[in-house]
C-alpha atoms as a PDB file:
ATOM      1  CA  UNK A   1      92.954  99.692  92.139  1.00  0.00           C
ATOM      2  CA  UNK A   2      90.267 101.629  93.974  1.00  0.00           C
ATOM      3  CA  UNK A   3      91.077 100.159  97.198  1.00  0.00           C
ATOM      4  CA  UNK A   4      94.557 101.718  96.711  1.00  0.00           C
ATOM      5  CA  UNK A   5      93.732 105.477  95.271  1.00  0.00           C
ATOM      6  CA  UNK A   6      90.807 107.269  94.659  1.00  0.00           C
ATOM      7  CA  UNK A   7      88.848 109.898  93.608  1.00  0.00           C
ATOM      8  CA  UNK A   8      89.643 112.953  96.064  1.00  0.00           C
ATOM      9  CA  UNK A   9      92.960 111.407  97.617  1.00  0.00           C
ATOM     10  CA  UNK A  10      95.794 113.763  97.496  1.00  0.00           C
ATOM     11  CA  UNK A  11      99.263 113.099  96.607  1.00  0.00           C
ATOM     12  CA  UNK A  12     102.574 113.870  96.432  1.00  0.00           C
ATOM     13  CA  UNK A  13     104.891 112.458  93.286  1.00  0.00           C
ATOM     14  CA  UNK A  14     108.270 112.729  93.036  1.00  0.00           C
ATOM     15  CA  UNK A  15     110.237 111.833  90.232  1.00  0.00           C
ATOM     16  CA  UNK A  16     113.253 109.529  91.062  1.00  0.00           C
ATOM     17  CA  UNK A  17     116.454 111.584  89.625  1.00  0.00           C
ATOM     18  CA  UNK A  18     118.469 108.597  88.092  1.00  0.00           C
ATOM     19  CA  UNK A  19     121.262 110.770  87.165  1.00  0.00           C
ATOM     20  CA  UNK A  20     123.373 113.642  89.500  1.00  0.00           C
ATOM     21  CA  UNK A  21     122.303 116.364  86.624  1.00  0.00           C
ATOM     22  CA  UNK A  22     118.612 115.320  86.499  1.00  0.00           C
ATOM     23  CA  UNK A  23     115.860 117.796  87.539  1.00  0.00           C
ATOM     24  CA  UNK A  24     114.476 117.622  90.857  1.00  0.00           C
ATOM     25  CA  UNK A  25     110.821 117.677  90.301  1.00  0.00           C
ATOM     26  CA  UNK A  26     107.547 117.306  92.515  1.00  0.00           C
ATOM     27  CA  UNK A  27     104.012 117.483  91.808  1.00  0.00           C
ATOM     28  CA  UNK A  28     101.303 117.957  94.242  1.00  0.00           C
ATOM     29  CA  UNK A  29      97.482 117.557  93.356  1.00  0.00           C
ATOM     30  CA  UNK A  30      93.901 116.020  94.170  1.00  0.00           C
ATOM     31  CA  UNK A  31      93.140 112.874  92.408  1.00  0.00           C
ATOM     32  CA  UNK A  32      90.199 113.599  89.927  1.00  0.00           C
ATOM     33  CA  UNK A  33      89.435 110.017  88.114  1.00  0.00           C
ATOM     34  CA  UNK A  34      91.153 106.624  88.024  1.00  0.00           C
ATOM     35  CA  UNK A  35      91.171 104.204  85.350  1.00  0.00           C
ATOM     36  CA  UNK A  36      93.649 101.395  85.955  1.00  0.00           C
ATOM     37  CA  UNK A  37      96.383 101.915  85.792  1.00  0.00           C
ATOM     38  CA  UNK A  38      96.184 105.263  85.378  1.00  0.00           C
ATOM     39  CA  UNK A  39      95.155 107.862  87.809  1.00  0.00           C
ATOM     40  CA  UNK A  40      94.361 111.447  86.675  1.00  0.00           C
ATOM     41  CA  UNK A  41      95.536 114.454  88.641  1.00  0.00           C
ATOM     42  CA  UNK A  42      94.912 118.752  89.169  1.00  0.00           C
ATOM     43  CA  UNK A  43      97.241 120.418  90.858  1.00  0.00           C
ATOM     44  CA  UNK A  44     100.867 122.303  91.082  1.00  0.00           C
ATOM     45  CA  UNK A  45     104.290 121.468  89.534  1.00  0.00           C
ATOM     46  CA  UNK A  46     107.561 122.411  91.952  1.00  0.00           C
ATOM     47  CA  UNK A  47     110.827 122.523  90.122  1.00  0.00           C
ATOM     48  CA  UNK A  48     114.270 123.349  92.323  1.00  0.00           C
ATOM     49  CA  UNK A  49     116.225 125.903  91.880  1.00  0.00           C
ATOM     50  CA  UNK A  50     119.910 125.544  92.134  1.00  0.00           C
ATOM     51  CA  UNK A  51     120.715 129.247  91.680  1.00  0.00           C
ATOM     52  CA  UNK A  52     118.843 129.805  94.851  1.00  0.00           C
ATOM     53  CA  UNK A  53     118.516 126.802  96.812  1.00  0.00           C
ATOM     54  CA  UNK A  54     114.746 126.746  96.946  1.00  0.00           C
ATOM     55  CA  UNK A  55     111.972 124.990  95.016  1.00  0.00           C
ATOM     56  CA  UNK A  56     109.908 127.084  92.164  1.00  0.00           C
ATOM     57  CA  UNK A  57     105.715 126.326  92.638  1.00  0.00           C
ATOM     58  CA  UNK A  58     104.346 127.069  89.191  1.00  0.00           C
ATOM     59  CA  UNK A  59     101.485 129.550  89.845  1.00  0.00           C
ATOM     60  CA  UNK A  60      99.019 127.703  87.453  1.00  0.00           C
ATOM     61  CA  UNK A  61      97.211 124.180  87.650  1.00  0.00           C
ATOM     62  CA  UNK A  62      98.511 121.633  85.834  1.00  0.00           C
ATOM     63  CA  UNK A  63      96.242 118.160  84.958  1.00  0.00           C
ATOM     64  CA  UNK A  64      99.011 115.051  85.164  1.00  0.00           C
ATOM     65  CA  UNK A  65      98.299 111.460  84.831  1.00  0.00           C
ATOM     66  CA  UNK A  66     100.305 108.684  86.916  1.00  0.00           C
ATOM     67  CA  UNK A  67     100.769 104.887  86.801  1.00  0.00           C
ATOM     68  CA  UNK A  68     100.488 103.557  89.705  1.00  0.00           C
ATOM     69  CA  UNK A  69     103.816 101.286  89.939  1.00  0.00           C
ATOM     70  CA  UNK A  70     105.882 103.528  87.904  1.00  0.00           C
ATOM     71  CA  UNK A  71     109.483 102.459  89.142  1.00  0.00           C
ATOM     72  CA  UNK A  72     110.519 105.963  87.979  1.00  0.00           C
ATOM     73  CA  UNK A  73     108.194 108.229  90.421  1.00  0.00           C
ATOM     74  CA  UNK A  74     107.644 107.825  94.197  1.00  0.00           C
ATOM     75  CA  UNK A  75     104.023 108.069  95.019  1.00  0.00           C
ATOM     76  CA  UNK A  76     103.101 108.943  98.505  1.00  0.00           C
ATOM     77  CA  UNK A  77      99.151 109.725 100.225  1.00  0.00           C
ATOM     78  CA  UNK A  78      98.983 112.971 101.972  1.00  0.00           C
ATOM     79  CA  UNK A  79      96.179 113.866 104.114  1.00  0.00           C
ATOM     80  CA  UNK A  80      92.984 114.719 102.748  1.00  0.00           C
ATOM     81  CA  UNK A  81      92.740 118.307 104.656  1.00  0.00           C
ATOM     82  CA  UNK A  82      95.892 119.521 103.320  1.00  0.00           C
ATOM     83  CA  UNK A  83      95.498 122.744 101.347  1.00  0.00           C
ATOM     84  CA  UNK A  84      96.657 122.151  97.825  1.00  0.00           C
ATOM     85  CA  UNK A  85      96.895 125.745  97.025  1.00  0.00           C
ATOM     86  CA  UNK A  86      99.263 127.087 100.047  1.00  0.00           C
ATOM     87  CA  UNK A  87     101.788 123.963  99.715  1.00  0.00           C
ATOM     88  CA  UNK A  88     105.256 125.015  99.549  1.00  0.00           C
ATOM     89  CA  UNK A  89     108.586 123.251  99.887  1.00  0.00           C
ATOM     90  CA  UNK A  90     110.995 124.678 102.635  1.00  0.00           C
ATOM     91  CA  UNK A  91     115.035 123.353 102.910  1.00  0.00           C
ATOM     92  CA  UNK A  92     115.739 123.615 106.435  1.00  0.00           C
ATOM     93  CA  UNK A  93     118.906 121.900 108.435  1.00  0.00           C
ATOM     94  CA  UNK A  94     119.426 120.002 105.234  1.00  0.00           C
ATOM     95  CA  UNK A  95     116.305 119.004 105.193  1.00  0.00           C
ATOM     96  CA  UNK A  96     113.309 119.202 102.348  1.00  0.00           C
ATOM     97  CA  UNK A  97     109.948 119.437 103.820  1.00  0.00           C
ATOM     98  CA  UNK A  98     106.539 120.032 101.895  1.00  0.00           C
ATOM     99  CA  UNK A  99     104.223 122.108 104.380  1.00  0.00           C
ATOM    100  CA  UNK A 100     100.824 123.635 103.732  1.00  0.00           C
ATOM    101  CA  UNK A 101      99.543 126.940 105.671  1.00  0.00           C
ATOM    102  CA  UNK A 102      97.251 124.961 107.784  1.00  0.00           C
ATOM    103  CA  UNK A 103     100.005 123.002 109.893  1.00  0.00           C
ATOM    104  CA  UNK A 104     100.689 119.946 107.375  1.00  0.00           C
ATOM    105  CA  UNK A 105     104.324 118.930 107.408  1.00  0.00           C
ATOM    106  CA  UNK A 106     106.168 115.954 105.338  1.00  0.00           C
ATOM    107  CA  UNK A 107     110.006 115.495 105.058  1.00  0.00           C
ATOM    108  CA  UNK A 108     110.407 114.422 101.332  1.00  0.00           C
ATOM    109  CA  UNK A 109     113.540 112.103 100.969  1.00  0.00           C
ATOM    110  CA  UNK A 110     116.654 112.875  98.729  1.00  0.00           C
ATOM    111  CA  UNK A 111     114.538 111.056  95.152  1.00  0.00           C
ATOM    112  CA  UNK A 112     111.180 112.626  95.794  1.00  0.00           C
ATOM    113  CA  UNK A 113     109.369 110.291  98.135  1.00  0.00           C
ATOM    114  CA  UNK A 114     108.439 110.778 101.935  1.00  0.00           C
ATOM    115  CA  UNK A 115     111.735 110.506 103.627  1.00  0.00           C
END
């Protein structure tokens, strides 16, 4: 499983709503150690917001672990350079992008993955 992720890779993980009241949830972090078929992960938690239309970024850091091949989250590679701790996830035209401050864009599809 190295060949696939690795130690430093970031990522984005989106969990697949299977149901319409279901939580939109995204979590964005550096890849710290991989033991197949885990992989273990620092980084932020975003949670929408249906009062306001936007998506919540818990301020703290948050250690996950993924399966790779977990038909329940969408796992998608983002560049190396982007800057974990300015990532932020803007609705615009109906559409849900995750950006960083230094120029990183990615539309993120309706269950979580890249769009």
């Amino acid at each position: 499983m190295s060949d696939i992720i690795s130690p430093g890779d970031m990522v984005h993980v989106g969990s697949r709503r299977l149901f319409a009241g279901d939580v939109h949830a995204h979590f964005a972090g550096e890849v710290t150690n991989v033991e197949p078929p885990l992989f273990r992960t620092v980084g932020f938690l975003f949670v929408y917001e249906p009062t306001s239309n936007t998506y919540f970024k818990y301020p703290e850091l948050r250690t996950r672990l993924f399966t790779v091949g977990d038909p329940a989250r969408d796992i998608t590679l983002l560049p190396r350079k982007v800057e974990m701790k300015s990532l932020q996830f803007e609705i615009a035209e109906g559409r849900l992008l995750l950006m960083d401050a230094k120029g990183f864009s990615m539309e993120v599809g309706e269950f979580g993955g890249a769009g």
